[in-house]
C-alpha atoms as a PDB file:
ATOM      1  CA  UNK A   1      29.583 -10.814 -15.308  1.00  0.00           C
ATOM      2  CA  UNK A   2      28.189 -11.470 -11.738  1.00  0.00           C
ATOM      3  CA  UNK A   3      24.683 -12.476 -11.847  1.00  0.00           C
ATOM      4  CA  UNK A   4      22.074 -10.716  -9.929  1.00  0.00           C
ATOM      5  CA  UNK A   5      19.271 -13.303 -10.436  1.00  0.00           C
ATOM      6  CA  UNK A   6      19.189 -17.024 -11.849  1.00  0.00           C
ATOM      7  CA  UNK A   7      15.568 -19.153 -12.440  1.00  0.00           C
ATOM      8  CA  UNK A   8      16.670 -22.486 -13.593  1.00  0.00           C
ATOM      9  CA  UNK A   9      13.563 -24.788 -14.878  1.00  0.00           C
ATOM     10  CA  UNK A  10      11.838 -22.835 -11.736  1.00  0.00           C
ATOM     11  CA  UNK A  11       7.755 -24.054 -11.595  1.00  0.00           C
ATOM     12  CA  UNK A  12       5.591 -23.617  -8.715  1.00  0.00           C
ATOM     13  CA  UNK A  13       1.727 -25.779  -8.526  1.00  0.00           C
ATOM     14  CA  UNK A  14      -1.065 -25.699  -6.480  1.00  0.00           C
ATOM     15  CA  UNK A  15      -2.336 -29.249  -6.438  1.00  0.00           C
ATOM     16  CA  UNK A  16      -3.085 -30.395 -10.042  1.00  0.00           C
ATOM     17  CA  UNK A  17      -3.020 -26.689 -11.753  1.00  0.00           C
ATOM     18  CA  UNK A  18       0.557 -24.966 -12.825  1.00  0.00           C
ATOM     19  CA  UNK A  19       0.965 -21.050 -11.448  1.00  0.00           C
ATOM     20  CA  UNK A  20       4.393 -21.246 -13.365  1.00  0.00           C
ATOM     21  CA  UNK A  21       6.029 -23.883 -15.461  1.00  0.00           C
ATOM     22  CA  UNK A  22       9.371 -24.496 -16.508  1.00  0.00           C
ATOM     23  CA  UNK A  23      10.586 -21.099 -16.347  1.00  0.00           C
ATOM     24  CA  UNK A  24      14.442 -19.677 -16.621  1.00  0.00           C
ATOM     25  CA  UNK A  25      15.593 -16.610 -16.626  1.00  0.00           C
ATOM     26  CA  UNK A  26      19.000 -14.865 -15.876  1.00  0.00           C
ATOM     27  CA  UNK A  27      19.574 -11.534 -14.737  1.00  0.00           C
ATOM     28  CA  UNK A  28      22.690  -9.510 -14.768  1.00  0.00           C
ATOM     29  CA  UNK A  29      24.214  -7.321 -11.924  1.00  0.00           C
ATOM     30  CA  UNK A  30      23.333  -3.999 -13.147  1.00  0.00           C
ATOM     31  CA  UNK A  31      20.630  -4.194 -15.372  1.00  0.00           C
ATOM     32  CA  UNK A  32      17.131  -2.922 -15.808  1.00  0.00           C
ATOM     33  CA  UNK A  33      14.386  -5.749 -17.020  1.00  0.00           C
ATOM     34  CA  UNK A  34      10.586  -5.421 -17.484  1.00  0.00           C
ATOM     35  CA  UNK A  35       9.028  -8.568 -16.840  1.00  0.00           C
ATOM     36  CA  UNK A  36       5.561  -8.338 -19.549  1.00  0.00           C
ATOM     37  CA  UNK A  37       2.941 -11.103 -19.372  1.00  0.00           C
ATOM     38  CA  UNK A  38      -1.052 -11.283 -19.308  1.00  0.00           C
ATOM     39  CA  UNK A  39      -2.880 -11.450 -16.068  1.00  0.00           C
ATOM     40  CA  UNK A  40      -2.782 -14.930 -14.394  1.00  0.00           C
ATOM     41  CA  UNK A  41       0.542 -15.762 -16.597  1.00  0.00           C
ATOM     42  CA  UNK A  42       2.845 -15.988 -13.465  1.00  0.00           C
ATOM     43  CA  UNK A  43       4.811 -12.556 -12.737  1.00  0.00           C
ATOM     44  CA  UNK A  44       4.212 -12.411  -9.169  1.00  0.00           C
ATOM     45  CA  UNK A  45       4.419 -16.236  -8.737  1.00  0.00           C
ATOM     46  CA  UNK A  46       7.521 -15.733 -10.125  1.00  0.00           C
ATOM     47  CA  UNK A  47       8.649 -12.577  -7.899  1.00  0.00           C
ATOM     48  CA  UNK A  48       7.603 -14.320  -5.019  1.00  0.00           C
ATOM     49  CA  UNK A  49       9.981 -17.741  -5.694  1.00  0.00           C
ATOM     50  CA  UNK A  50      12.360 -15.118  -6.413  1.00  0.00           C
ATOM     51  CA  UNK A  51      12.206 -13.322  -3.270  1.00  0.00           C
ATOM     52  CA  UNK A  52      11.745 -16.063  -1.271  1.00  0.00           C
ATOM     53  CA  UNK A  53       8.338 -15.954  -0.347  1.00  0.00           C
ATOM     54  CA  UNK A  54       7.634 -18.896  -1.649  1.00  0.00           C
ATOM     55  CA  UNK A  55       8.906 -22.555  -2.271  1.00  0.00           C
ATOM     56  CA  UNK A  56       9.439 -23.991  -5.473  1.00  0.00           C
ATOM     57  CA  UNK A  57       7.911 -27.128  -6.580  1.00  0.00           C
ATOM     58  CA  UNK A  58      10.900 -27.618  -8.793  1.00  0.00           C
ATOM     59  CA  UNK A  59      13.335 -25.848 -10.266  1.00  0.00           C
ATOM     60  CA  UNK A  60      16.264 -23.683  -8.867  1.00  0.00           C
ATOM     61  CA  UNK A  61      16.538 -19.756  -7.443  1.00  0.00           C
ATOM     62  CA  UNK A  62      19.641 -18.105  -7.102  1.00  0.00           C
ATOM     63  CA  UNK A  63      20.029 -14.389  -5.570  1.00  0.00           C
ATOM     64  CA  UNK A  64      23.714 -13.764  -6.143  1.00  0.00           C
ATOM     65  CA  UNK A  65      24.839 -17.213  -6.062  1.00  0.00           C
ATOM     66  CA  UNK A  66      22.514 -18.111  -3.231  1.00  0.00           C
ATOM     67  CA  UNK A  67      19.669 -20.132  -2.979  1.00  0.00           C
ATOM     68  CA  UNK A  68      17.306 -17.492  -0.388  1.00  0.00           C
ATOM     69  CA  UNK A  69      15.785 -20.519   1.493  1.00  0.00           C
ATOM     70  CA  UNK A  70      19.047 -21.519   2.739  1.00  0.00           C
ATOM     71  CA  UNK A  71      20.744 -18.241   3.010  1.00  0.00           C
ATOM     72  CA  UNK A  72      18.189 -16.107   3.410  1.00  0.00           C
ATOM     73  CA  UNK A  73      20.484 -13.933   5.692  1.00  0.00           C
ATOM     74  CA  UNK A  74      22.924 -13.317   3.303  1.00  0.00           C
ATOM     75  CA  UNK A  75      20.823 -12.806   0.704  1.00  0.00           C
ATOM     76  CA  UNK A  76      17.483 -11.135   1.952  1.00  0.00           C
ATOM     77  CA  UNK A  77      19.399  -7.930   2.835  1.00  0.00           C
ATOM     78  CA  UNK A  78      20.574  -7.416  -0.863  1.00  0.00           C
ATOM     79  CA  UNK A  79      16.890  -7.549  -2.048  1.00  0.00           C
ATOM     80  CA  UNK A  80      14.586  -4.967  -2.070  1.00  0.00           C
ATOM     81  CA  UNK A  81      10.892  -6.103  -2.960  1.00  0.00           C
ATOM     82  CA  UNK A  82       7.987  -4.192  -3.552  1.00  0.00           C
ATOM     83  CA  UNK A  83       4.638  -6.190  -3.669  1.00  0.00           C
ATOM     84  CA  UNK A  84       1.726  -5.123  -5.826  1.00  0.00           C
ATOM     85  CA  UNK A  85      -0.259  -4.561  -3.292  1.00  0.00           C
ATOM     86  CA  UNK A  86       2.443  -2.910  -1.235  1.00  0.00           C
ATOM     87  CA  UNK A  87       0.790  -4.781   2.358  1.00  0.00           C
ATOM     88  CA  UNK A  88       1.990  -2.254   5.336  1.00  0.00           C
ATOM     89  CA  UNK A  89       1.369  -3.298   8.975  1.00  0.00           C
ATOM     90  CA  UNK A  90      -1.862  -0.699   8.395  1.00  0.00           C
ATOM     91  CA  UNK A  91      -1.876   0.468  12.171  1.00  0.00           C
ATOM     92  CA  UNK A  92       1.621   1.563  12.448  1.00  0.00           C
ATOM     93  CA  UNK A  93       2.519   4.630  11.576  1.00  0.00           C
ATOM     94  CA  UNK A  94       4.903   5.636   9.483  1.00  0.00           C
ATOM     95  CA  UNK A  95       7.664   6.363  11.668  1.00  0.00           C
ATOM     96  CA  UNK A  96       6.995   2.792  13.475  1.00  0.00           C
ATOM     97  CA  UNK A  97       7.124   1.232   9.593  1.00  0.00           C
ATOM     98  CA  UNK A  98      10.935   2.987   9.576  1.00  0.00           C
ATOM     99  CA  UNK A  99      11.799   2.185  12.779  1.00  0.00           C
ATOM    100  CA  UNK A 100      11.036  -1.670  11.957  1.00  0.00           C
ATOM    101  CA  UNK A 101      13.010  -1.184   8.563  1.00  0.00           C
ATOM    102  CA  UNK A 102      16.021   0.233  10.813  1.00  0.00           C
ATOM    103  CA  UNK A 103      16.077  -2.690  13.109  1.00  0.00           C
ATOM    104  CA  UNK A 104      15.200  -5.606  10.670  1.00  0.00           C
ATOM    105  CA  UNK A 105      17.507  -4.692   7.510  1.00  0.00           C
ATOM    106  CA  UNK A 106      21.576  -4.093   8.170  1.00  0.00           C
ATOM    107  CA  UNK A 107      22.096  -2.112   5.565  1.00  0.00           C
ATOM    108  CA  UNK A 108      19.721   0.520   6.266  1.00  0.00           C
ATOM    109  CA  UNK A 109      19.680   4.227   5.567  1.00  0.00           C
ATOM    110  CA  UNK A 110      17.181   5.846   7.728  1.00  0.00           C
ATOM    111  CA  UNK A 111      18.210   9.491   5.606  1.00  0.00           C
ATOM    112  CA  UNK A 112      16.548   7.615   1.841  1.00  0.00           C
ATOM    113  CA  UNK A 113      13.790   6.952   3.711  1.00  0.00           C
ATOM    114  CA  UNK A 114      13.089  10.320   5.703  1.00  0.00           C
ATOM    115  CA  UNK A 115      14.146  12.379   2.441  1.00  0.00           C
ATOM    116  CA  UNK A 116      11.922  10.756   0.172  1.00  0.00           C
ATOM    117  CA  UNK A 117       9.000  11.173   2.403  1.00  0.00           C
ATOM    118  CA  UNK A 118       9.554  14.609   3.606  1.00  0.00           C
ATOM    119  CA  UNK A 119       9.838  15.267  -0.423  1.00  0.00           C
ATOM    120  CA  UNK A 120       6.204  14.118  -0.968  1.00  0.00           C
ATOM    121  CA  UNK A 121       4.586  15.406   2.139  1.00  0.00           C
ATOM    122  CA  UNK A 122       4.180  12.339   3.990  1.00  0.00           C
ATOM    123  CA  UNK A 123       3.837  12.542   7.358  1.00  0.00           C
ATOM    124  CA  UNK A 124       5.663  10.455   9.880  1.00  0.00           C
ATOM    125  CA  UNK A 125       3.065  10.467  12.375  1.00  0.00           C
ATOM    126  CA  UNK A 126       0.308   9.646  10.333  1.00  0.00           C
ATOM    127  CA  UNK A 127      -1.607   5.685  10.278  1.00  0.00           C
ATOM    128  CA  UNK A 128      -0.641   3.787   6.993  1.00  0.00           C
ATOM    129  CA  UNK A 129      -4.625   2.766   7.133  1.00  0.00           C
ATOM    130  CA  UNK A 130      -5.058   6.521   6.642  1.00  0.00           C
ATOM    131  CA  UNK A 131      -2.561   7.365   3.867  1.00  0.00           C
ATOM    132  CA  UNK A 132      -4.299   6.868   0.295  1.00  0.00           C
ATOM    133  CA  UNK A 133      -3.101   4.010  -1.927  1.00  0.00           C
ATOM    134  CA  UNK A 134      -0.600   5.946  -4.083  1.00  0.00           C
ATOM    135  CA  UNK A 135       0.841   7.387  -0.500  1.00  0.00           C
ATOM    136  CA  UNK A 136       1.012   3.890   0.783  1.00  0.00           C
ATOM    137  CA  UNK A 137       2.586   2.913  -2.172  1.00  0.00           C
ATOM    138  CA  UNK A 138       5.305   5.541  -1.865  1.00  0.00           C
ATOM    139  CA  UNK A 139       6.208   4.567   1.826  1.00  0.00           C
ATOM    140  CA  UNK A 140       6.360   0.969   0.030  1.00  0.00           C
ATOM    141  CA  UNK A 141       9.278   2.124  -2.258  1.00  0.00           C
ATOM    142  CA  UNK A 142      10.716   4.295   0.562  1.00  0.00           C
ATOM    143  CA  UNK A 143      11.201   1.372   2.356  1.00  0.00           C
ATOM    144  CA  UNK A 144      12.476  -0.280  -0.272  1.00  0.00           C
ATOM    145  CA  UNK A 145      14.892   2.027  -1.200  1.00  0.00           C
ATOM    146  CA  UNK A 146      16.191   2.418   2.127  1.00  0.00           C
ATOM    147  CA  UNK A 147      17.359  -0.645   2.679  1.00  0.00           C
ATOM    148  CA  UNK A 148      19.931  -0.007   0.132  1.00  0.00           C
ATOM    149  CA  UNK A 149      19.655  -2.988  -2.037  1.00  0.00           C
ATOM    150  CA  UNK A 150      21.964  -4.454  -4.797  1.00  0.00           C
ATOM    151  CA  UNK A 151      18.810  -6.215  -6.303  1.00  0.00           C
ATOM    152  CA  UNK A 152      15.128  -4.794  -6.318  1.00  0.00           C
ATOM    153  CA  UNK A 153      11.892  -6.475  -7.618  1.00  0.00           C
ATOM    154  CA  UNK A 154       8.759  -4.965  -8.029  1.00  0.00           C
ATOM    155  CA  UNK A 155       5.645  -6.129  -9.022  1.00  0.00           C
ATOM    156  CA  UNK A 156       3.272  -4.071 -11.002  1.00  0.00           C
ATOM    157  CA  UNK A 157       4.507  -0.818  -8.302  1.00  0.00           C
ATOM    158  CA  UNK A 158       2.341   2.062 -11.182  1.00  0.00           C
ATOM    159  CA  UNK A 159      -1.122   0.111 -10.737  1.00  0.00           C
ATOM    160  CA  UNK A 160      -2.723   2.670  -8.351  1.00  0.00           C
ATOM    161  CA  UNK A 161      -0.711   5.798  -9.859  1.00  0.00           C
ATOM    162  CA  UNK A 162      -1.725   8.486 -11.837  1.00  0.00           C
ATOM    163  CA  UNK A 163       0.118   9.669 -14.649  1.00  0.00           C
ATOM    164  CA  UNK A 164       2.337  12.391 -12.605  1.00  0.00           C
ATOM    165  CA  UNK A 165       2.804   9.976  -9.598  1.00  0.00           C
ATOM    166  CA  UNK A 166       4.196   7.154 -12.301  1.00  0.00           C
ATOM    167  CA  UNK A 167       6.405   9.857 -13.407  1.00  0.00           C
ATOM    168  CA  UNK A 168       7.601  10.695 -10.357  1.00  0.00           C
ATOM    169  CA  UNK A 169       8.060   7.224  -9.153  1.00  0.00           C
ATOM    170  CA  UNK A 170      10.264   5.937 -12.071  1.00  0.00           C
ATOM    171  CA  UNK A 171      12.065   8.958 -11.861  1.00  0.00           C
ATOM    172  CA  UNK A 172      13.482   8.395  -8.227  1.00  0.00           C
ATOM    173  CA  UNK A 173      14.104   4.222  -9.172  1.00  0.00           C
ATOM    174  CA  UNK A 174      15.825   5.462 -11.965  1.00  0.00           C
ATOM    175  CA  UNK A 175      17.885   8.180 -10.186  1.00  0.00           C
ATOM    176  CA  UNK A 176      18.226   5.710  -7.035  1.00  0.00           C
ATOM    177  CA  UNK A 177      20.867   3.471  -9.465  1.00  0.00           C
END
Protein backbone atom coordinates (compact mmCIF):
# COMPACT_ATOMS: atom_id res chain seq x y z
CA UNK A 1 0.00 0.00 0.00
CA UNK A 2 1.29 3.43 -1.31
CA UNK A 3 1.73 5.81 1.42
CA UNK A 4 0.12 9.13 1.41
CA UNK A 5 2.08 10.62 4.37
CA UNK A 6 5.31 9.46 6.40
CA UNK A 7 6.69 11.52 9.84
CA UNK A 8 9.77 9.71 10.78
CA UNK A 9 11.23 10.90 14.40
CA UNK A 10 9.86 14.44 12.90
CA UNK A 11 10.48 17.40 15.91
CA UNK A 12 10.44 20.98 15.30
CA UNK A 13 12.01 23.75 18.38
CA UNK A 14 12.03 27.17 18.86
CA UNK A 15 15.26 27.88 20.66
CA UNK A 16 15.39 25.85 23.94
CA UNK A 17 11.43 24.87 24.05
CA UNK A 18 10.03 21.67 21.88
CA UNK A 19 6.66 22.59 19.60
CA UNK A 20 6.88 18.78 18.63
CA UNK A 21 9.14 15.98 19.67
CA UNK A 22 9.95 12.81 18.28
CA UNK A 23 6.90 12.27 16.42
CA UNK A 24 6.03 9.40 13.60
CA UNK A 25 3.25 8.77 11.98
CA UNK A 26 2.24 6.96 8.68
CA UNK A 27 -0.60 7.55 6.61
CA UNK A 28 -2.11 5.42 3.96
CA UNK A 29 -3.31 6.43 0.39
CA UNK A 30 -6.92 6.44 0.92
CA UNK A 31 -7.65 6.83 4.33
CA UNK A 32 -9.48 9.13 6.66
CA UNK A 33 -7.45 10.08 10.12
CA UNK A 34 -8.42 12.52 12.93
CA UNK A 35 -5.47 13.88 14.40
CA UNK A 36 -6.84 14.51 18.54
CA UNK A 37 -4.51 16.34 20.95
CA UNK A 38 -4.90 19.24 23.67
CA UNK A 39 -4.22 22.79 22.75
CA UNK A 40 -0.46 23.65 22.49
CA UNK A 41 0.28 19.68 21.96
CA UNK A 42 1.58 20.17 18.32
CA UNK A 43 -1.26 19.49 15.56
CA UNK A 44 -0.62 22.39 13.50
CA UNK A 45 3.18 22.29 14.10
CA UNK A 46 2.81 19.13 12.80
CA UNK A 47 0.48 20.07 9.66
CA UNK A 48 2.69 22.70 8.88
CA UNK A 49 6.16 20.29 8.66
CA UNK A 50 3.81 18.26 6.82
CA UNK A 51 2.81 20.66 4.29
CA UNK A 52 5.86 22.19 3.99
CA UNK A 53 5.49 25.29 5.64
CA UNK A 54 7.90 24.70 7.81
CA UNK A 55 11.45 23.12 8.36
CA UNK A 56 12.13 20.43 10.57
CA UNK A 57 14.66 20.55 13.22
CA UNK A 58 15.03 16.84 12.83
CA UNK A 59 13.32 14.19 11.70
CA UNK A 60 12.00 13.19 8.16
CA UNK A 61 8.61 14.23 5.94
CA UNK A 62 7.55 12.35 3.15
CA UNK A 63 4.41 13.37 0.83
CA UNK A 64 4.20 10.36 -1.45
CA UNK A 65 7.69 9.38 -1.33
CA UNK A 66 8.90 12.96 -1.44
CA UNK A 67 10.49 15.04 0.87
CA UNK A 68 8.24 18.71 0.00
CA UNK A 69 11.38 20.90 0.57
CA UNK A 70 13.11 19.35 -2.22
CA UNK A 71 10.27 18.54 -4.45
CA UNK A 72 7.95 20.79 -3.57
CA UNK A 73 6.74 20.86 -7.27
CA UNK A 74 5.93 17.49 -7.47
CA UNK A 75 4.51 17.24 -4.41
CA UNK A 76 2.73 20.62 -3.45
CA UNK A 77 0.14 20.06 -6.22
CA UNK A 78 -1.08 16.69 -4.64
CA UNK A 79 -1.76 18.52 -1.30
CA UNK A 80 -4.58 20.33 -0.42
CA UNK A 81 -4.23 22.30 3.01
CA UNK A 82 -6.62 24.10 4.87
CA UNK A 83 -5.21 26.30 7.77
CA UNK A 84 -7.17 26.97 10.92
CA UNK A 85 -7.39 30.19 10.39
CA UNK A 86 -8.09 29.78 6.71
CA UNK A 87 -5.67 33.33 5.89
CA UNK A 88 -7.20 34.69 2.36
CA UNK A 89 -5.42 37.58 0.59
CA UNK A 90 -8.51 39.68 2.47
CA UNK A 91 -8.73 42.38 -0.41
CA UNK A 92 -9.21 40.12 -3.27
CA UNK A 93 -12.24 39.08 -4.12
CA UNK A 94 -13.36 35.98 -4.59
CA UNK A 95 -13.14 35.55 -8.15
CA UNK A 96 -9.37 37.05 -7.96
CA UNK A 97 -8.79 34.17 -4.98
CA UNK A 98 -9.94 31.53 -8.03
CA UNK A 99 -8.27 33.07 -10.58
CA UNK A 100 -4.88 32.80 -8.46
CA UNK A 101 -5.88 29.06 -7.62
CA UNK A 102 -6.27 28.55 -11.58
CA UNK A 103 -2.90 29.90 -12.39
CA UNK A 104 -0.81 28.65 -9.34
CA UNK A 105 -2.12 24.87 -9.00
CA UNK A 106 -1.95 22.44 -12.38
CA UNK A 107 -4.41 20.39 -11.50
CA UNK A 108 -7.10 22.76 -11.08
CA UNK A 109 -10.84 22.55 -11.58
CA UNK A 110 -12.23 25.95 -11.80
CA UNK A 111 -16.09 23.98 -12.04
CA UNK A 112 -15.43 22.45 -7.84
CA UNK A 113 -14.74 25.68 -7.06
CA UNK A 114 -17.60 27.79 -8.85
CA UNK A 115 -20.21 24.91 -7.91
CA UNK A 116 -19.51 24.83 -4.41
CA UNK A 117 -19.80 28.50 -4.06
CA UNK A 118 -22.73 29.16 -6.19
CA UNK A 119 -24.29 26.22 -3.82
CA UNK A 120 -23.83 28.38 -0.66
CA UNK A 121 -24.56 31.78 -2.03
CA UNK A 122 -21.22 33.14 -2.18
CA UNK A 123 -20.66 35.73 -4.30
CA UNK A 124 -17.79 36.03 -6.69
CA UNK A 125 -17.57 39.62 -6.63
CA UNK A 126 -17.67 40.14 -3.14
CA UNK A 127 -14.15 41.22 -0.72
CA UNK A 128 -12.98 38.13 1.38
CA UNK A 129 -12.54 41.02 4.27
CA UNK A 130 -16.32 41.24 3.87
CA UNK A 131 -17.44 37.58 3.84
CA UNK A 132 -18.07 36.33 7.59
CA UNK A 133 -15.69 33.74 9.06
CA UNK A 134 -17.71 30.58 8.31
CA UNK A 135 -18.03 32.12 4.49
CA UNK A 136 -14.34 32.65 4.46
CA UNK A 137 -13.88 29.41 5.66
CA UNK A 138 -15.94 27.84 2.89
CA UNK A 139 -13.99 29.68 0.03
CA UNK A 140 -10.95 28.09 2.13
CA UNK A 141 -12.19 24.48 1.39
CA UNK A 142 -13.39 25.54 -2.10
CA UNK A 143 -10.08 26.24 -2.86
CA UNK A 144 -8.95 23.40 -1.48
CA UNK A 145 -11.04 21.17 -3.12
CA UNK A 146 -10.43 22.56 -6.38
CA UNK A 147 -7.19 21.90 -6.71
CA UNK A 148 -8.04 18.33 -6.90
CA UNK A 149 -5.74 16.83 -4.42
CA UNK A 150 -4.67 13.17 -3.71
CA UNK A 151 -3.79 14.28 -0.06
CA UNK A 152 -5.69 17.01 2.06
CA UNK A 153 -4.85 18.33 5.60
CA UNK A 154 -6.85 20.40 7.60
CA UNK A 155 -6.41 21.88 10.71
CA UNK A 156 -9.20 22.35 13.11
CA UNK A 157 -11.50 23.54 9.55
CA UNK A 158 -15.27 23.30 12.20
CA UNK A 159 -13.78 25.97 14.78
CA UNK A 160 -15.90 28.94 13.55
CA UNK A 161 -18.97 26.66 12.36
CA UNK A 162 -22.18 26.20 13.66
CA UNK A 163 -23.72 23.00 14.00
CA UNK A 164 -25.53 23.00 10.36
CA UNK A 165 -22.42 24.58 8.65
CA UNK A 166 -20.16 21.53 10.32
CA UNK A 167 -22.71 19.35 8.83
CA UNK A 168 -22.61 20.66 5.72
CA UNK A 169 -18.92 20.93 5.53
CA UNK A 170 -18.07 17.24 6.37
CA UNK A 171 -20.66 16.29 4.18
CA UNK A 172 -19.04 17.75 0.89
CA UNK A 173 -15.18 16.37 2.25
CA UNK A 174 -16.79 13.28 2.65
CA UNK A 175 -18.68 13.21 -0.71
CA UNK A 176 -15.50 14.98 -2.41
CA UNK A 177 -13.56 11.25 -1.94
Amino acid sequence: MSMALELKNLSKRYGRKWALRDCTVTLPAGRVVELVGSNGAGKTILLQLAVGLLKPSSGQVRVFGCDPHTYARETLPRVGFLAQDHPLYKHFTVADLLTMGRKLNPRWDQRIAEERLAMLDIPLQRRADILSGVQQAQVALALALAKRPDLMLLDEPLASMDPLARRNFLRVLIDSN
